[in-house]
N, C-alpha and C. Protein backbone atom coordinates (compact mmCIF):
# COMPACT_ATOMS: atom_id res chain seq x y z
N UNK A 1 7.28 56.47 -1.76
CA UNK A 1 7.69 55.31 -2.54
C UNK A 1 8.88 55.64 -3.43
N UNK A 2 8.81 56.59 -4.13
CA UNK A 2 9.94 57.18 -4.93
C UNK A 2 11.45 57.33 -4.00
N UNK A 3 11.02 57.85 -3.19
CA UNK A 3 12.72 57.73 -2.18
C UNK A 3 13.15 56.91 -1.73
N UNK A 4 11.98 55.52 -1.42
CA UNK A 4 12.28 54.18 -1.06
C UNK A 4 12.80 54.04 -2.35
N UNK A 5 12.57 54.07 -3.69
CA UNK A 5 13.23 53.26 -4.56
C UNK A 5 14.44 54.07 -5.19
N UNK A 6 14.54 54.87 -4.85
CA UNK A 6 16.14 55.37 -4.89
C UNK A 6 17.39 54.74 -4.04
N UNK A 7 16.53 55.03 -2.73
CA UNK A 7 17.62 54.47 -1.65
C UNK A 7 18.09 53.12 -2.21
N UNK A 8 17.06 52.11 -2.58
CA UNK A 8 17.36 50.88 -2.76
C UNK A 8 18.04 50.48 -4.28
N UNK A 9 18.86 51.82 -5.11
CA UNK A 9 19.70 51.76 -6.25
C UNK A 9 21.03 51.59 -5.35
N UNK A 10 21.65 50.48 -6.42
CA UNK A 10 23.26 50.32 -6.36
C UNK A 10 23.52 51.15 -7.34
N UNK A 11 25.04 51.18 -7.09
CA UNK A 11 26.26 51.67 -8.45
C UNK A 11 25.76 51.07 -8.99
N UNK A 12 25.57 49.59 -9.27
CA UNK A 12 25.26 48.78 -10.59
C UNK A 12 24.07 49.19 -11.43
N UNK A 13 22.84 49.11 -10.11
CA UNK A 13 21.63 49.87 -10.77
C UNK A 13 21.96 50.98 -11.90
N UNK A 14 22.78 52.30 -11.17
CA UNK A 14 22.77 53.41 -11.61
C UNK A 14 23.91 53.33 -12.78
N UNK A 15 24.71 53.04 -12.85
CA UNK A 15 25.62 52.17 -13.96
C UNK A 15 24.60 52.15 -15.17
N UNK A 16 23.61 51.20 -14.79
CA UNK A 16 22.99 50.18 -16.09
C UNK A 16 21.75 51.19 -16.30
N UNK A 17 21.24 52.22 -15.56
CA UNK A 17 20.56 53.35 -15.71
C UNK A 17 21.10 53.99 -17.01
N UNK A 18 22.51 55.21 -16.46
CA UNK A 18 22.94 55.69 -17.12
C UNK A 18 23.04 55.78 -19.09
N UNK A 19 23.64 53.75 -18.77
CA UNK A 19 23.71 53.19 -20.20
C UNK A 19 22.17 53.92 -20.79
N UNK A 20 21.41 53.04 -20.55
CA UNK A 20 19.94 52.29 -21.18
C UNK A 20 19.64 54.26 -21.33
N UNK A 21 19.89 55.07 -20.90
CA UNK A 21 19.34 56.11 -21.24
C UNK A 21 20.50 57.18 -21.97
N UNK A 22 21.75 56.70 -22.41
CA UNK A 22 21.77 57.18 -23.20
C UNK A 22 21.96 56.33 -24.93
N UNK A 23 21.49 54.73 -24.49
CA UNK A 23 21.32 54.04 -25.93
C UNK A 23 20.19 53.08 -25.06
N UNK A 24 18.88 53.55 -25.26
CA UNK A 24 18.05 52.17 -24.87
C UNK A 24 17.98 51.09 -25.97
N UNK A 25 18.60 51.12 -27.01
CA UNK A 25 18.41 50.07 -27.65
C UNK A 25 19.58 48.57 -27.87
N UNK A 26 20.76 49.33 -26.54
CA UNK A 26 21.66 48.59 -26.28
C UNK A 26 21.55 47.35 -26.29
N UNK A 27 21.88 46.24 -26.79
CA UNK A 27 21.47 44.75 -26.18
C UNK A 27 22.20 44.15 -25.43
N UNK A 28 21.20 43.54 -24.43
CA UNK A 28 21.66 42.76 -23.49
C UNK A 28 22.84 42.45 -23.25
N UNK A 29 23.87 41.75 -24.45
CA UNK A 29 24.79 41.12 -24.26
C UNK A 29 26.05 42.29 -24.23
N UNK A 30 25.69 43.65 -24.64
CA UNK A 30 26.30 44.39 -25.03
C UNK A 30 26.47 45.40 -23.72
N UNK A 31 25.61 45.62 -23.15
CA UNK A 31 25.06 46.05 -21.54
C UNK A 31 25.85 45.11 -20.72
N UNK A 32 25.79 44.00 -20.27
CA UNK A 32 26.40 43.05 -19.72
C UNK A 32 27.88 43.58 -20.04
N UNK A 33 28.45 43.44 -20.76
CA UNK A 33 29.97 43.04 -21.69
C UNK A 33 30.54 44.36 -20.76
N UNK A 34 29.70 45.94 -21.43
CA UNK A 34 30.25 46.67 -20.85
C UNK A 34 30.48 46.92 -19.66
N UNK A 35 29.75 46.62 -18.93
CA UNK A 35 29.70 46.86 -17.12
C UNK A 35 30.49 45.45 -16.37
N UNK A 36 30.93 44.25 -17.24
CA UNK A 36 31.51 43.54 -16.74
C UNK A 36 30.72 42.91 -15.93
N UNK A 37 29.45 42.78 -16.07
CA UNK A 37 28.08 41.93 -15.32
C UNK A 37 28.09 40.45 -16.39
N UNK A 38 27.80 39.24 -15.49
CA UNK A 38 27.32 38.21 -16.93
C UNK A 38 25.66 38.56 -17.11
N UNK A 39 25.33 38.34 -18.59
CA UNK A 39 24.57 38.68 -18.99
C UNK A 39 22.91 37.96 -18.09
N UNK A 40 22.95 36.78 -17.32
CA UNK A 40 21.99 36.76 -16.93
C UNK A 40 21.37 37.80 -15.08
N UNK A 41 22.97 38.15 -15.16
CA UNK A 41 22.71 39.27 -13.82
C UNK A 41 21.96 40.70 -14.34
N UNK A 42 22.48 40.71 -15.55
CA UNK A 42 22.38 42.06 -16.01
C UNK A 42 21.03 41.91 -16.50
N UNK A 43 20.56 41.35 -17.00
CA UNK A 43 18.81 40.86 -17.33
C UNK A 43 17.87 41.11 -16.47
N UNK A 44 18.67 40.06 -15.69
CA UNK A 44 17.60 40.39 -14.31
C UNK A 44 17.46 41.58 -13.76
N UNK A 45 19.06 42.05 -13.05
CA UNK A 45 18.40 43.71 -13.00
C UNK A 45 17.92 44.64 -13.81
N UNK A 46 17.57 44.75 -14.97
CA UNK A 46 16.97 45.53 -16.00
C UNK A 46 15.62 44.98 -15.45
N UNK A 47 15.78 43.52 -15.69
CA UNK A 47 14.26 43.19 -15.50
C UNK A 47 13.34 44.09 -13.91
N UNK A 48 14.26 43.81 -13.21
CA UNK A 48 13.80 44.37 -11.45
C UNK A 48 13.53 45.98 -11.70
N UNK A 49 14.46 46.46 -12.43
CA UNK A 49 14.21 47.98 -12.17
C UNK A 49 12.79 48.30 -13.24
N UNK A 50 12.54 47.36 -14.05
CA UNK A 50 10.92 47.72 -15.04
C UNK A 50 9.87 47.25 -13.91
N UNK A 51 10.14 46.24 -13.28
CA UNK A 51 9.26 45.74 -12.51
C UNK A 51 9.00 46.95 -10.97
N UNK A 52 9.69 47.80 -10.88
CA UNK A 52 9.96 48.68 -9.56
C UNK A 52 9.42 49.57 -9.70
N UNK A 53 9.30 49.85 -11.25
CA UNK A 53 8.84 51.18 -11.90
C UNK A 53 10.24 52.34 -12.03
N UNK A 54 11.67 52.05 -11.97
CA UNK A 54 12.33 52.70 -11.98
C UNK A 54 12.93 52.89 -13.52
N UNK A 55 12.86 52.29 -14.63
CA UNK A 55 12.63 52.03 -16.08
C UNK A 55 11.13 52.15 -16.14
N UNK A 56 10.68 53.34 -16.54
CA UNK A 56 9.34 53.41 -16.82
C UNK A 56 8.79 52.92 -18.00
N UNK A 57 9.38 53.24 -19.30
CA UNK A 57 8.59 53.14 -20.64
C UNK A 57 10.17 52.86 -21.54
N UNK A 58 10.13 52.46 -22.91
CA UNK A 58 11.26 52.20 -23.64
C UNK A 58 10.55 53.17 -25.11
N UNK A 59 10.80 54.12 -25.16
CA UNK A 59 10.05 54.63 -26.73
C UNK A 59 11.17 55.06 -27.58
N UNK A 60 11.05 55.29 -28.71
CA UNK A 60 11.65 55.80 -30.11
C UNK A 60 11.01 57.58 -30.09
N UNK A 61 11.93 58.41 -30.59
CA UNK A 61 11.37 59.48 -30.92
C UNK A 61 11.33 59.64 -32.56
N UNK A 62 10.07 60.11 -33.15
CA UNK A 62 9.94 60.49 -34.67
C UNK A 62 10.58 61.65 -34.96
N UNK A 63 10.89 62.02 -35.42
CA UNK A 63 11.22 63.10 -36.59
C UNK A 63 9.99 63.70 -37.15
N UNK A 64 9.29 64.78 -36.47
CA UNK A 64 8.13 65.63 -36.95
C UNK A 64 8.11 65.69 -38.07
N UNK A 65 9.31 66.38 -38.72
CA UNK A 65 9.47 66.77 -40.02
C UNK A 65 8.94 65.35 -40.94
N UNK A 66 9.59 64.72 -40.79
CA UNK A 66 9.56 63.35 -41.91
C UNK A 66 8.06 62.95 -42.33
N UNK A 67 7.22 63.46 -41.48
CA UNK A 67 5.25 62.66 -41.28
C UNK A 67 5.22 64.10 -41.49
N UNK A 68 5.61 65.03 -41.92
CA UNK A 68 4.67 66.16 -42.61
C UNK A 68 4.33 67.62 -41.28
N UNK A 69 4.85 67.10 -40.13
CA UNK A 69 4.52 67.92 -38.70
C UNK A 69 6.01 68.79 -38.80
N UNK A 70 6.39 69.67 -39.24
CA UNK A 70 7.77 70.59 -38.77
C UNK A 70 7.57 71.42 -37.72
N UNK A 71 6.33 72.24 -37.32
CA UNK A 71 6.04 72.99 -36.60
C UNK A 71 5.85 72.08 -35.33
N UNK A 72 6.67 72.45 -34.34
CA UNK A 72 6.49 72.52 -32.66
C UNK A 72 6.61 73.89 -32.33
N UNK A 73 5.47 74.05 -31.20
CA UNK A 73 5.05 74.86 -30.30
C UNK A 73 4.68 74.62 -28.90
N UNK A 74 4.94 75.60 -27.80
CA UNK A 74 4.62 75.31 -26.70
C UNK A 74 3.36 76.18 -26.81
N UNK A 75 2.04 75.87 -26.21
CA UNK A 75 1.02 76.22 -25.76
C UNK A 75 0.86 76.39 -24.34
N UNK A 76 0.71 77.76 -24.04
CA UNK A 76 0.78 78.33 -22.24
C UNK A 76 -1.06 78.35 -22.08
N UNK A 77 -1.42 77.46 -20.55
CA UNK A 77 -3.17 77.42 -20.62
C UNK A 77 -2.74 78.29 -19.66
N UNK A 78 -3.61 79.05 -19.15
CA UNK A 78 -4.33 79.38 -18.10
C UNK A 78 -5.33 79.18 -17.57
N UNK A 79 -6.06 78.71 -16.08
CA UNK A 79 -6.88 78.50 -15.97
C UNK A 79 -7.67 79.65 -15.22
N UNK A 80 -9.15 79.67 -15.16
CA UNK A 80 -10.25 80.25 -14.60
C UNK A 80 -10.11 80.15 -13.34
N UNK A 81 -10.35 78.73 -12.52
CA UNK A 81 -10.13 78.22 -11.45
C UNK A 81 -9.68 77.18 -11.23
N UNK A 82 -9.28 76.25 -9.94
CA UNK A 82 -8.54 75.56 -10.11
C UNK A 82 -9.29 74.43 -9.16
N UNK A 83 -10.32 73.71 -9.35
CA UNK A 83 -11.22 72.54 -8.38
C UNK A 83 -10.24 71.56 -9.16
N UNK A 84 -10.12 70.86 -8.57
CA UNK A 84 -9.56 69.36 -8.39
C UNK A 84 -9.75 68.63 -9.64
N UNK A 85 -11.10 68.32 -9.78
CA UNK A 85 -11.56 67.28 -10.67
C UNK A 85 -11.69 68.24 -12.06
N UNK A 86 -11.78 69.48 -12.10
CA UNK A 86 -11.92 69.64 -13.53
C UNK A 86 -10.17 70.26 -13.77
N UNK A 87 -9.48 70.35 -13.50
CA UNK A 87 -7.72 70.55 -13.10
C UNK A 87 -7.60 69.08 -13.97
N UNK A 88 -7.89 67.66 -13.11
CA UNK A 88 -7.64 66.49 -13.58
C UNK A 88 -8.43 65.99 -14.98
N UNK A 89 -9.93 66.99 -15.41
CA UNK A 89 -10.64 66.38 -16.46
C UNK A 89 -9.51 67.12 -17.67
N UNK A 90 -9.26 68.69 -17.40
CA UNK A 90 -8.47 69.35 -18.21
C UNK A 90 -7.23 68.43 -18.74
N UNK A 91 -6.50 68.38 -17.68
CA UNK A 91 -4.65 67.20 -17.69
C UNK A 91 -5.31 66.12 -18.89
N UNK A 92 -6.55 65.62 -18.60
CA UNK A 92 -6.45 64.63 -19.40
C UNK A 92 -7.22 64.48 -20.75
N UNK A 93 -7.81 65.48 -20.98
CA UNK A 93 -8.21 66.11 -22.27
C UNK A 93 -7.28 66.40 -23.00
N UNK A 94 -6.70 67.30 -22.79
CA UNK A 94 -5.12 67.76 -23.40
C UNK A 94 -4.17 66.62 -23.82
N UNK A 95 -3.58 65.75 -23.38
CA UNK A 95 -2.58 65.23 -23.02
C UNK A 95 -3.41 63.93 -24.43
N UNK A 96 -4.97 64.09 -24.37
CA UNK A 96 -5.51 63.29 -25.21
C UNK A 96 -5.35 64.05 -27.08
N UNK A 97 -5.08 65.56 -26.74
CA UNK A 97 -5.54 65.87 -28.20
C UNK A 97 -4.47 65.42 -29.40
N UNK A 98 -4.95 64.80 -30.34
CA UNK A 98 -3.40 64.20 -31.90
C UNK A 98 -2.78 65.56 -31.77
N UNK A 99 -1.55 64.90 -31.89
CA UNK A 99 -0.36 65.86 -32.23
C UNK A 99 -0.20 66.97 -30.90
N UNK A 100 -0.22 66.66 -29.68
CA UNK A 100 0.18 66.31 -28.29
C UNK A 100 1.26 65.70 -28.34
N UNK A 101 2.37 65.93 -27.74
CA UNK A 101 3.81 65.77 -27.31
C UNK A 101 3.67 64.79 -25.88
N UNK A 102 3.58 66.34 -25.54
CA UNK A 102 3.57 66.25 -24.22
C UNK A 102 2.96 67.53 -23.32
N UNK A 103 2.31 67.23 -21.90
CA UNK A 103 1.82 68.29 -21.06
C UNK A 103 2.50 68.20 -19.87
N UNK A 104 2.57 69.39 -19.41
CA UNK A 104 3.30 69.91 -18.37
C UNK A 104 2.09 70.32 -17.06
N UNK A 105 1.98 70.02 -16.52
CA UNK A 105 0.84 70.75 -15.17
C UNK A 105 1.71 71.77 -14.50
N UNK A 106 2.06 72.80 -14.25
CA UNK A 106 2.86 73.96 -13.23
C UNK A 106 2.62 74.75 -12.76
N UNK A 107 3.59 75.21 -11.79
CA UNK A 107 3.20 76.53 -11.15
C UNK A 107 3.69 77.23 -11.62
N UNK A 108 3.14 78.90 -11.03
CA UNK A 108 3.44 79.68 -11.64
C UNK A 108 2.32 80.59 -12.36
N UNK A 109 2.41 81.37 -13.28
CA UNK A 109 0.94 81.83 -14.34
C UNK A 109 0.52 80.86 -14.78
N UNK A 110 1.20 80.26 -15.73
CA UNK A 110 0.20 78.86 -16.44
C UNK A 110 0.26 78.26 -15.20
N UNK A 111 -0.95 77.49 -15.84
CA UNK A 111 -1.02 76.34 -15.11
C UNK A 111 -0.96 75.14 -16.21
N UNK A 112 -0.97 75.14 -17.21
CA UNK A 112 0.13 73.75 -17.90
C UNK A 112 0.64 74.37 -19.39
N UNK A 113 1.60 73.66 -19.82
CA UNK A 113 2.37 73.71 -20.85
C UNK A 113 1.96 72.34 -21.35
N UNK A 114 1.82 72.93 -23.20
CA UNK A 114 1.27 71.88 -24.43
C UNK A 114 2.02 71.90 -25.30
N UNK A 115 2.68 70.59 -25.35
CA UNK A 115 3.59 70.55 -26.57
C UNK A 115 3.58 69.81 -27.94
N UNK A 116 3.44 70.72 -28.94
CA UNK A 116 2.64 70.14 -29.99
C UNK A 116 3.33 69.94 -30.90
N UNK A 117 3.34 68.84 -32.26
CA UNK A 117 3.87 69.41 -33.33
C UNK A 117 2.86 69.45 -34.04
N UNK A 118 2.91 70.58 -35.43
CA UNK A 118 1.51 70.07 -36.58
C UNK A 118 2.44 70.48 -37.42
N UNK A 119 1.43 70.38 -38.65
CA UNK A 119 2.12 70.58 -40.12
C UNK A 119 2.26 72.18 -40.48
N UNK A 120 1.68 73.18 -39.14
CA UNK A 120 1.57 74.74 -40.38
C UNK A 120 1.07 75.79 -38.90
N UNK A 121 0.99 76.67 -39.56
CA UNK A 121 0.30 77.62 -38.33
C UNK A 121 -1.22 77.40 -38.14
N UNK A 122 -1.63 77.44 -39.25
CA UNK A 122 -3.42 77.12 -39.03
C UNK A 122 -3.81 75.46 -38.57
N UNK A 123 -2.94 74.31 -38.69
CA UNK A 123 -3.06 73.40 -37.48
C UNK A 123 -2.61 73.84 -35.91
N UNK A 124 -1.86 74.25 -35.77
CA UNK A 124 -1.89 75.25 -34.72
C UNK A 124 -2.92 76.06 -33.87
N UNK A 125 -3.42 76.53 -34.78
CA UNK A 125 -4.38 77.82 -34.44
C UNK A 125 -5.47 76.82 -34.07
N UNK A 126 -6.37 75.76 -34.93
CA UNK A 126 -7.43 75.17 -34.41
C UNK A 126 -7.10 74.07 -33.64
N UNK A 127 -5.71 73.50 -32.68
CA UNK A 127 -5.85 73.01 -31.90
C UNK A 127 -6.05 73.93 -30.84
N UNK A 128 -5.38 74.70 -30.46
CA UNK A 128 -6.02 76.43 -29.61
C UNK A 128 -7.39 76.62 -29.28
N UNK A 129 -7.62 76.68 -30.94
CA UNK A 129 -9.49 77.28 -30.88
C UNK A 129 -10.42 75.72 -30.47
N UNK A 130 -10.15 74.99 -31.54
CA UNK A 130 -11.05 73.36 -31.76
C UNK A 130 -10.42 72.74 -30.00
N UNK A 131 -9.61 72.47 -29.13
CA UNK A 131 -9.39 71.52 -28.21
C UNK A 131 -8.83 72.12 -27.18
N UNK A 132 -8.57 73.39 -27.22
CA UNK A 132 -8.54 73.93 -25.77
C UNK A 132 -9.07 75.05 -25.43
N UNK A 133 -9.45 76.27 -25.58
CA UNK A 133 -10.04 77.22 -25.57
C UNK A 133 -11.64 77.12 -25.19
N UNK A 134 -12.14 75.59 -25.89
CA UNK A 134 -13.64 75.12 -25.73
C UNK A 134 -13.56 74.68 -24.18
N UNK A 135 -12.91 74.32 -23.87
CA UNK A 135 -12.84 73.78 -22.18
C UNK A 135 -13.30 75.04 -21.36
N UNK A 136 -14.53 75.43 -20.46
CA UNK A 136 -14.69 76.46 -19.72
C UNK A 136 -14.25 77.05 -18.85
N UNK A 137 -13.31 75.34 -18.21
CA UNK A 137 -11.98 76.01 -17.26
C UNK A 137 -10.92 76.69 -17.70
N UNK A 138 -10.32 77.43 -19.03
CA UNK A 138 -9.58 77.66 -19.78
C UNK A 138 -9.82 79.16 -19.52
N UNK A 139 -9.01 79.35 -18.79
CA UNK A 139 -9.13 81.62 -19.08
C UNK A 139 -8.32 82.22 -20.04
N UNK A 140 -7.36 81.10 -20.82
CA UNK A 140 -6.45 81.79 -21.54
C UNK A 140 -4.82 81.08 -22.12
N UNK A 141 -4.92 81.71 -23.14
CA UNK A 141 -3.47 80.70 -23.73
C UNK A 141 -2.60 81.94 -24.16
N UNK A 142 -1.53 81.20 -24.93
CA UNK A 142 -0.38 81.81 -24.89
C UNK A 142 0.47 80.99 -25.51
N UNK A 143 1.16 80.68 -27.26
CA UNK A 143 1.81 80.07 -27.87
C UNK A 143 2.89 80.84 -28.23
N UNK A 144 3.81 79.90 -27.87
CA UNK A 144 5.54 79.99 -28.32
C UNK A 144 6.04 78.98 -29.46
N UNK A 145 6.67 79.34 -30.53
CA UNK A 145 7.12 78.29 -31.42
C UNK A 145 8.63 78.18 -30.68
N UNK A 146 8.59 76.69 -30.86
CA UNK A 146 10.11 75.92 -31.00
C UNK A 146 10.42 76.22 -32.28
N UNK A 147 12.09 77.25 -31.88
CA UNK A 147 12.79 77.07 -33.26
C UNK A 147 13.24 76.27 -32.79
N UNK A 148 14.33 75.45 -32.21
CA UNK A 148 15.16 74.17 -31.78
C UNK A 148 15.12 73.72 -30.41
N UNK A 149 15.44 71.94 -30.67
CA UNK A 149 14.99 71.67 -29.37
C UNK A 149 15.91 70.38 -29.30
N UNK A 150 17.11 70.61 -28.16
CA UNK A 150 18.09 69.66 -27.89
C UNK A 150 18.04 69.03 -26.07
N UNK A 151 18.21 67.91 -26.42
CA UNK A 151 17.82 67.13 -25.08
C UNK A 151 19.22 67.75 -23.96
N UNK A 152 18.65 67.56 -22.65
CA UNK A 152 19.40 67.76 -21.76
C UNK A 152 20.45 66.75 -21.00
N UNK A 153 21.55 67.49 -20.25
CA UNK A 153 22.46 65.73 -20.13
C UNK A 153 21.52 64.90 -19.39
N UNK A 154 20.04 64.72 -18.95
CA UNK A 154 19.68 63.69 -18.19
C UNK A 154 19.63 63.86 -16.68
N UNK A 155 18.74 62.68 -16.17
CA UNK A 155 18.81 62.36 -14.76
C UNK A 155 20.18 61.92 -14.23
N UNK A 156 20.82 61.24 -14.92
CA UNK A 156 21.96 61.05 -14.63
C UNK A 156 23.44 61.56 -14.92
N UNK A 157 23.64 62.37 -15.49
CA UNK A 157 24.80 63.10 -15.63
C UNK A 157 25.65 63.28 -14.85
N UNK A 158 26.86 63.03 -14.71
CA UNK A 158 27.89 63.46 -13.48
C UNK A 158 29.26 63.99 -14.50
């Protein structure tokens, strides 16, 4: 499905991609203006590509620091073994615990990456001990602090 909905991107698509990801808060009329689309073409395809699933989500990022969280860390799991359904109960335990970023599932030694922010090292330490370590599929972790963390040029970069 994913390569079907590539194939079926125009320039225009990928044009109005580009924008929306590097200002999603562009408006409409302003999106339109630039690409030289009238604004009810340009609607609509925004609208088609949310509806395709090719615009997945529209979010804001916080500022850790500002709510009291400065500390980000990556958390390396390891697992025991790897059955299916407790692989999928794990993904979604994690991905559930406050102050969860984001999770990574991979190959390799780990088998997922946890990205956290909290307020200190000892919030740290008992998301480790308190929400992952208790999981029996868990053979083992492994935390890295983020000193800095700058976004990449994107899916679309040329």
């Amino acid at each position: 499905m994913r390569a079907l909905a590539k194939a079926q991107l125009d320039e225009v698509d990928l044009e109005i991609l580009a924008v929306l990801t590097r200002d999603a808060e562009v408006t409409n009329k302003a999106l339109a203006h630039g690409l030289g689309l009238a604004e009810s073409t340009c609607a609509h395809r925004v609208r088609a590509l949310r509806e395709r699933g090719i615009i997945r989500d529209t979010r804001i990022r916080v500022d850790g620091s500002a709510l009291g969280l400065p500390l980000q860390a990556i958390i390396k799991v390891r697992l025991a073994n790897h059955t299916g359904p407790k692989v999928t109960a794990l993904f979604d335990a994690l991905a559930a615990i406050p102050r969860v970023l984001q999770v990574f599932h991979v190959a390799g030694v780990d088998d997922f990456l946890v990205h956290v922010a909290v307020q200190d090292a000892t919030a740290l330490r008992d998301i480790v001990l308190e929400h992952i370590t208790v999981h029996p599929v868990v053979r083992g972790t492994e935390t890295q602090l983020v000193f800095e963390l700058r976004d990449g040029a994107g899916l679309l970069a040329r």
